[in-house]
Protein backbone atom coordinates (compact mmCIF):
# COMPACT_ATOMS: atom_id res chain seq x y z
CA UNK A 1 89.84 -10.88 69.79
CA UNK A 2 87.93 -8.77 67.76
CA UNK A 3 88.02 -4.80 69.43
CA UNK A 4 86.35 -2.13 68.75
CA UNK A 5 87.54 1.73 68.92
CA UNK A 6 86.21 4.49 70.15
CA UNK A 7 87.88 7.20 70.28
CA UNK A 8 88.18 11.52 69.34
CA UNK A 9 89.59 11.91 65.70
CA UNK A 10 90.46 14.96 64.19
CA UNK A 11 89.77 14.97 60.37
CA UNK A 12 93.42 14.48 59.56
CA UNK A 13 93.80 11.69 61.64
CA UNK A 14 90.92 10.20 59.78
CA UNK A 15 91.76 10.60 56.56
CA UNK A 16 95.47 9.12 57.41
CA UNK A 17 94.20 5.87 58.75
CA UNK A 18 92.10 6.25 55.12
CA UNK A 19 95.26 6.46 53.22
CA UNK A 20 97.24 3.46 55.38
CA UNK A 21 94.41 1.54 54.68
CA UNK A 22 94.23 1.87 50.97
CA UNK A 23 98.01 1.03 51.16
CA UNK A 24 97.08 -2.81 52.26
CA UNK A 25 97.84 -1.82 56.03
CA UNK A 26 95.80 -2.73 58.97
CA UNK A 27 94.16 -0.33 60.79
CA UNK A 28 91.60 -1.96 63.34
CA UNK A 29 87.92 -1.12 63.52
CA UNK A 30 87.28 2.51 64.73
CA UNK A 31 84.42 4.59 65.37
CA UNK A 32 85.02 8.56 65.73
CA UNK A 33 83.72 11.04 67.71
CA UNK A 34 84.66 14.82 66.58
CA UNK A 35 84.87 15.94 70.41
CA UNK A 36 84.79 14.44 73.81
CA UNK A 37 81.60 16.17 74.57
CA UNK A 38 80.22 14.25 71.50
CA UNK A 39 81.45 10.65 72.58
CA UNK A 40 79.74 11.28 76.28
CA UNK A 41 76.86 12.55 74.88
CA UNK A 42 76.60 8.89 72.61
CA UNK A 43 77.47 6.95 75.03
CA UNK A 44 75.81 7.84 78.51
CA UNK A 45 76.00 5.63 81.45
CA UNK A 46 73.26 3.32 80.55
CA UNK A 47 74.26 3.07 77.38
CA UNK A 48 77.24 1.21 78.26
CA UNK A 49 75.60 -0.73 80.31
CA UNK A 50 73.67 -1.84 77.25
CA UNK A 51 77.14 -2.42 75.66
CA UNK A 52 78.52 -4.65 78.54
CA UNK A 53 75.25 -6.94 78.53
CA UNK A 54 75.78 -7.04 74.93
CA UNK A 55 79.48 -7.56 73.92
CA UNK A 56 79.95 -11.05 72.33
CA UNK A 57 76.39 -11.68 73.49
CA UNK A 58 74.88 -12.37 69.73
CA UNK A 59 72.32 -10.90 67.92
CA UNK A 60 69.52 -10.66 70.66
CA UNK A 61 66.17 -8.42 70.65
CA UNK A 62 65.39 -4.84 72.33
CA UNK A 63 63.23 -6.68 74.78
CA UNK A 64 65.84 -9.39 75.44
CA UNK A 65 67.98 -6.12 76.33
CA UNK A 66 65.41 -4.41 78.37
CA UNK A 67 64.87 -7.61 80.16
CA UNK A 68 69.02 -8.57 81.07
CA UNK A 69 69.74 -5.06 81.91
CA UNK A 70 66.41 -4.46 84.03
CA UNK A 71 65.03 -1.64 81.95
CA UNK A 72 61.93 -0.24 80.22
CA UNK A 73 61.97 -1.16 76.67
CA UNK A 74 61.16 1.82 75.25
CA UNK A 75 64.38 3.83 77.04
CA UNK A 76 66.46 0.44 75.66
CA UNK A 77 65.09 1.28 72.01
CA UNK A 78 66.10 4.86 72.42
CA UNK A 79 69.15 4.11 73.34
CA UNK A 80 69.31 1.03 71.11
CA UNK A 81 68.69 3.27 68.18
CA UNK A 82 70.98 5.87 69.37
CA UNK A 83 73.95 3.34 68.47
CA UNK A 84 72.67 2.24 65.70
CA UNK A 85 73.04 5.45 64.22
CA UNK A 86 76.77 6.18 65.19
CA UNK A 87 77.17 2.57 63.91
CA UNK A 88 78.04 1.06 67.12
CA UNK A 89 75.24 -1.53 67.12
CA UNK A 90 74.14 -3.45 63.97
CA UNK A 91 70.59 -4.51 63.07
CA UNK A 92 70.39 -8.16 61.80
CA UNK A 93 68.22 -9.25 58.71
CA UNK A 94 65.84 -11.14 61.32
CA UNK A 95 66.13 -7.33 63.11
CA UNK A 96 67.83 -8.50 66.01
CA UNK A 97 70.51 -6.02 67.22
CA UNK A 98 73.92 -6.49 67.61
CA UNK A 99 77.48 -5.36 69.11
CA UNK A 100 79.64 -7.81 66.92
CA UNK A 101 82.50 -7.13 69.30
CA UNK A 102 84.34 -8.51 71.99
CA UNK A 103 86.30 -6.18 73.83
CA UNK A 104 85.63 -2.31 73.39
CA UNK A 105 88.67 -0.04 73.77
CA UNK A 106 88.27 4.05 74.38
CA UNK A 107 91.25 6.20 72.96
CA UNK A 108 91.50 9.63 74.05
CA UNK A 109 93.93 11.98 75.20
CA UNK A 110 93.27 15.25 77.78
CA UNK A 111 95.76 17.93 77.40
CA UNK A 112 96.16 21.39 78.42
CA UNK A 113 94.48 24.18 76.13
């Protein structure tokens, strides 16, 4: 199954999955936020509703979204474009968008100041 990560990465933590993964080991696909505040701010209710109606859906259009998740195209493309920039959704070469993922996994930790 092909997962996707989203999670709250310090820079160190970054650059050590950099270093395992220029030594030939496996380290998944992630996507990092620099703060909690950050990743909610990304991804806001309806946007993960736009990732549910999406995952292992295919490339589709922004009004094929609008239309399966019951919304106004234009909020779907602002929200569409959104995760396009924090590379969570990919635009095809016919410019269909995309979440080439089947299962998305969130990795974070609360702790005590």
């Amino acid at each position: 199954m092909r997962t996707v990560i989203l999670g709250i990465s310090s820079r160190e933590k970054i650059n050590k999955r950099l270093l395992g993964a220029l030594e030939g080991k496996p380290q998944g696909t992630f996507i990092s936020f620099e703060s909690p505040r950050l990743l909610f701010k990304v991804l806001s209710g309806n946007r993960w509703e736009l990732l549910k109606v999406m995952t292992d859906a295919g490339p589709i259009s922004m009004r094929e979204a609008a239309r399966r998740l019951g919304r106004d195209v234009k909020a779907v493309h602002r929200d569409v474009h959104m995760l396009l920039n924090v590379g969570i959704l990919q635009k095809t070469d016919k410019g269909q968008i995309e979440f080439p993922f089947e299962a998305v996994h969130v990795d974070f930790m609360l702790k005590a100041a």
